[in-house]
Protein backbone atom coordinates (compact mmCIF):
# COMPACT_ATOMS: atom_id res chain seq x y z
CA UNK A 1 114.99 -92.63 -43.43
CA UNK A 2 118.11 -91.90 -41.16
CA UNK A 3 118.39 -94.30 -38.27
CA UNK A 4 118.36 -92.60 -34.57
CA UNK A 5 121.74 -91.88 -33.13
CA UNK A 6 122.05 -91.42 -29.45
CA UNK A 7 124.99 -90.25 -27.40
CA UNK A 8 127.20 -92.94 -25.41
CA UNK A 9 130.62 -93.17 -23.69
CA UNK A 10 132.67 -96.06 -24.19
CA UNK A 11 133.75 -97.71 -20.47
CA UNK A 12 135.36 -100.80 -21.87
CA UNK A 13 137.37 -102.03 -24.95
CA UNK A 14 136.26 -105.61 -25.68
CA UNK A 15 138.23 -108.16 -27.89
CA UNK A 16 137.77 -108.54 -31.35
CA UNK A 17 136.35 -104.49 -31.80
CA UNK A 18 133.57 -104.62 -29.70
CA UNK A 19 133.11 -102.21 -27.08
CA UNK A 20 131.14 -101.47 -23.82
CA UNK A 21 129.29 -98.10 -23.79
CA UNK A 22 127.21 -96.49 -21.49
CA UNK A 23 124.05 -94.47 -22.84
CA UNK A 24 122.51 -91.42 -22.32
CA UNK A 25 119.75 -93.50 -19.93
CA UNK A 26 122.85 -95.20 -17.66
CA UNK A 27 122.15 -98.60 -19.59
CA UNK A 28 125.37 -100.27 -20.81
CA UNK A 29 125.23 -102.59 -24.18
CA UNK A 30 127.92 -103.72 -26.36
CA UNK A 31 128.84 -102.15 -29.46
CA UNK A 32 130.61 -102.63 -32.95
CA UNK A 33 132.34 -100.15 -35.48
CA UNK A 34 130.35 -99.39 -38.77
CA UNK A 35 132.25 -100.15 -41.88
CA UNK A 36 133.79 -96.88 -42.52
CA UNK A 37 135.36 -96.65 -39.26
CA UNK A 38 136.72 -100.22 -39.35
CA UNK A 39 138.05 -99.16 -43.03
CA UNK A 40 139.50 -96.32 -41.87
CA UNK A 41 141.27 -97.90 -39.24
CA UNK A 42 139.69 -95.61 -36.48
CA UNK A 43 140.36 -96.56 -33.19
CA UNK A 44 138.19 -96.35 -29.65
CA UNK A 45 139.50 -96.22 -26.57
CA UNK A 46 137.65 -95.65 -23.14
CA UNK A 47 136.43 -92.41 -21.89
CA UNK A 48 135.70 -91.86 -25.75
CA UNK A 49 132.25 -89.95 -26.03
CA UNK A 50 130.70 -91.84 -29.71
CA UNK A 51 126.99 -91.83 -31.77
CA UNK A 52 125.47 -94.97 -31.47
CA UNK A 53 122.94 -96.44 -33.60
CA UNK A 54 120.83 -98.80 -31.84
CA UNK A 55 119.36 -102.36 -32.97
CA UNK A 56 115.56 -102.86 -33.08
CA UNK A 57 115.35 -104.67 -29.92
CA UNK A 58 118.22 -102.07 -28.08
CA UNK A 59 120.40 -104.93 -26.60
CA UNK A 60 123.06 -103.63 -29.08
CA UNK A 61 124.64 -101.00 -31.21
CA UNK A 62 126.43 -99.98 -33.98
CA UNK A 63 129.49 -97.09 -33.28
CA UNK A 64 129.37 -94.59 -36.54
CA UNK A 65 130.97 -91.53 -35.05
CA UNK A 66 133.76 -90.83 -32.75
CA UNK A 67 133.99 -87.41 -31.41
């Protein structure tokens, strides 16, 4: 099963590749790149719209597409 991705705009670069979104539902939780974009070298900056995939309990996410 694919995990849910929701819609988010990053509003703050944090040290160490962690980020500051804001979701579809104006709540704001801190985020990580997935693997492939850390491999890749892929960078986020803010104002960058992303796909988040949440964490069971929704205090954080996971950053798998930037576009």
């Amino acid at each position: 099963m694919k995990d849910p991705q929701v819609k988010a705009l990053v509003t703050e670069v944090l040290p160490d590749q962690l980020f500051r979104v804001k979701l579809q539902d104006d709540r704001k939780i801190v985020c990580y790149l997935a693997g492939k974009l850390k491999m890749h070298h892929i960078r986020c900056q803010a104002g960058d719209t992303v796909s988040v995939v949440l964490s069971p309990d929704g205090n954080k996410g996971r950053i798998v597409y930037r576009g």
